[in-house]
Every structure is written in structure tokens, then in C-alpha cells.
Protein backbone atom coordinates (compact mmCIF):
# COMPACT_ATOMS: atom_id res chain seq x y z
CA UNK A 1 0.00 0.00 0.00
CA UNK A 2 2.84 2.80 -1.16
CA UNK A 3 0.06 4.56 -2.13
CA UNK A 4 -1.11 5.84 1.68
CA UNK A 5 2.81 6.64 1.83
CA UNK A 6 2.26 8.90 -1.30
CA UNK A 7 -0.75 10.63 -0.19
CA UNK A 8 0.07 10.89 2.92
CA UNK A 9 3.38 12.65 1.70
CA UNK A 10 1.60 15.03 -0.90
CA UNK A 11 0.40 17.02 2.18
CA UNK A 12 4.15 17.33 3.82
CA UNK A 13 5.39 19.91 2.02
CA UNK A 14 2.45 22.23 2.69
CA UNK A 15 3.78 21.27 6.68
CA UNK A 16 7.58 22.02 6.32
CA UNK A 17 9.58 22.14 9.09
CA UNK A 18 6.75 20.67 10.99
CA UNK A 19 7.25 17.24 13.12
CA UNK A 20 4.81 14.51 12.71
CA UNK A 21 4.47 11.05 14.56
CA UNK A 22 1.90 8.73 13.89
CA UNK A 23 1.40 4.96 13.16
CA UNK A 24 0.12 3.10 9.61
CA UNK A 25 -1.31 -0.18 10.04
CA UNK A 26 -2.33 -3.09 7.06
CA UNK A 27 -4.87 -5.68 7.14
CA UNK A 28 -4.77 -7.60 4.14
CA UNK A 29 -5.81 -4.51 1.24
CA UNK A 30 -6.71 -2.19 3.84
CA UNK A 31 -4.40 0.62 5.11
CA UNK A 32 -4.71 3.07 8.26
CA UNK A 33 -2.71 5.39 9.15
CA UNK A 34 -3.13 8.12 11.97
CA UNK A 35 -0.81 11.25 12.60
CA UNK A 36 -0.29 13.69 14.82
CA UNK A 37 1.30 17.16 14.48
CA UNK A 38 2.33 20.40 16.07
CA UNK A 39 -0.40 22.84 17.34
CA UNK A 40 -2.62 20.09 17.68
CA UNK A 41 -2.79 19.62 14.28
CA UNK A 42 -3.58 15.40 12.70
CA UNK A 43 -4.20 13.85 9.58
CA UNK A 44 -6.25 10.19 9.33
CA UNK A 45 -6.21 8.13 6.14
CA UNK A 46 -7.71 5.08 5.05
CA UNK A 47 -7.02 3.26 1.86
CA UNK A 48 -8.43 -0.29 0.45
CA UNK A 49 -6.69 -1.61 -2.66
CA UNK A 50 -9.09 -3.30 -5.18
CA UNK A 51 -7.68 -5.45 -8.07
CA UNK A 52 -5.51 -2.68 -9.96
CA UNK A 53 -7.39 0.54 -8.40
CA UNK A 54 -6.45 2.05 -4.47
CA UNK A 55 -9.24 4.17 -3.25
CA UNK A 56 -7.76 6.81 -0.37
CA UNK A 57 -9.76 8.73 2.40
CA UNK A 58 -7.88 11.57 3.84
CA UNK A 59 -8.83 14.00 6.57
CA UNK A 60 -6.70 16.95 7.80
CA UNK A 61 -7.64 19.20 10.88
CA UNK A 62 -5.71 22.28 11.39
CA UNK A 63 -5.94 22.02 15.51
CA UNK A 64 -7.84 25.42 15.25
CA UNK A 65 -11.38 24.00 14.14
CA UNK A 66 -10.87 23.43 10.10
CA UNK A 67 -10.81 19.65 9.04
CA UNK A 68 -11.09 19.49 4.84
CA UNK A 69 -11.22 16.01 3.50
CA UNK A 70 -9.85 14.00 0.44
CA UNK A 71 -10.86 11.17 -1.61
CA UNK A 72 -9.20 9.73 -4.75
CA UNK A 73 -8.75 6.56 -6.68
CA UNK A 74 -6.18 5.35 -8.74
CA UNK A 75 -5.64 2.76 -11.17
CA UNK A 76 -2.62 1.51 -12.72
CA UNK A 77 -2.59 0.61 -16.55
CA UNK A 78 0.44 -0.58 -17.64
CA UNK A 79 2.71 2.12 -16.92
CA UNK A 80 0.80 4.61 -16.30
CA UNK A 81 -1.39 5.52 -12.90
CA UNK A 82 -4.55 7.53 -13.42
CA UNK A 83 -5.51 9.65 -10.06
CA UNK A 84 -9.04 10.99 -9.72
CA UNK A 85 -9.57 13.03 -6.71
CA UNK A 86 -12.53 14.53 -5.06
């Protein structure tokens, strides 16, 4: 499940400098992962892998009262990875 890893990285760079601790578990093609950050800030993802397509549920609260939310698929053809995101 790289994928998670990937998503869950796409938001780091928005957080530089910023330390984060949190844990990532799989059960079979089902990922969780759970963070926590500085200012109370914490990011939960969830991510089931189905045949060639990983479908990702993000959530991202700022520790001040703003959460936004994420959900994409994507789907590997060949080479190429197609990412839809909502």
C-alpha cells in the first residue's frame, strides 16, 4: 500500500519544518494510518486496494477547528497511474 505513503506525503510539504508522529497499520488490502502534528494539528487516512485501483480517504484538521477532506482513486494501466480526486 505505497500509495497511503504517497498521499500521505503530498500534504508534507504544505507542513515544512513541521514534526509529525503517527502509526500506519495493514490488514490484508486495507491501510490506516493516523498522525499527529504540532499545534494540535492530525491527519487520518484510510485506503483499500481493489484489483488494480487504491481508493484513499484523507482527513486533515488544522488544531484550530478546520478539518477538509480528500478522496481519490487510482488505477494503474500498464505504466501509467490515473488519479481521480474529489
Amino acid at each position: 500500500m505505497k500509495k497511503i505513503i504517497l498521499c500521505a506525503a503530498a500534504l508534507m510539504p504544505l507542513l515544512a519544518h513541521a514534526q509529525w508522529y503517527g502509526s500506519q497499520q495493514q490488514i490484508g488490502n486495507n491501510s490506516y494510518g493516523s498522525y499527529s502534528g504540532p499545534n494540535g494539528s492530525s491527519m487520518n487516512s484510510s485506503s483499500t486496494q481493489i484489483g488494480n485501483t487504491t481508493y484513499t480517504n484523507q482527513s486533515y484538521s488544522d488544531g484550530q477547528g478546520h478539518t477538509t477532506y480528500s478522496n481519490t482513486s487510482s488505477t494503474r494501466i500498464g505504466n501509467t497511474v490515473y488519479t481521480n480526486g474529489y
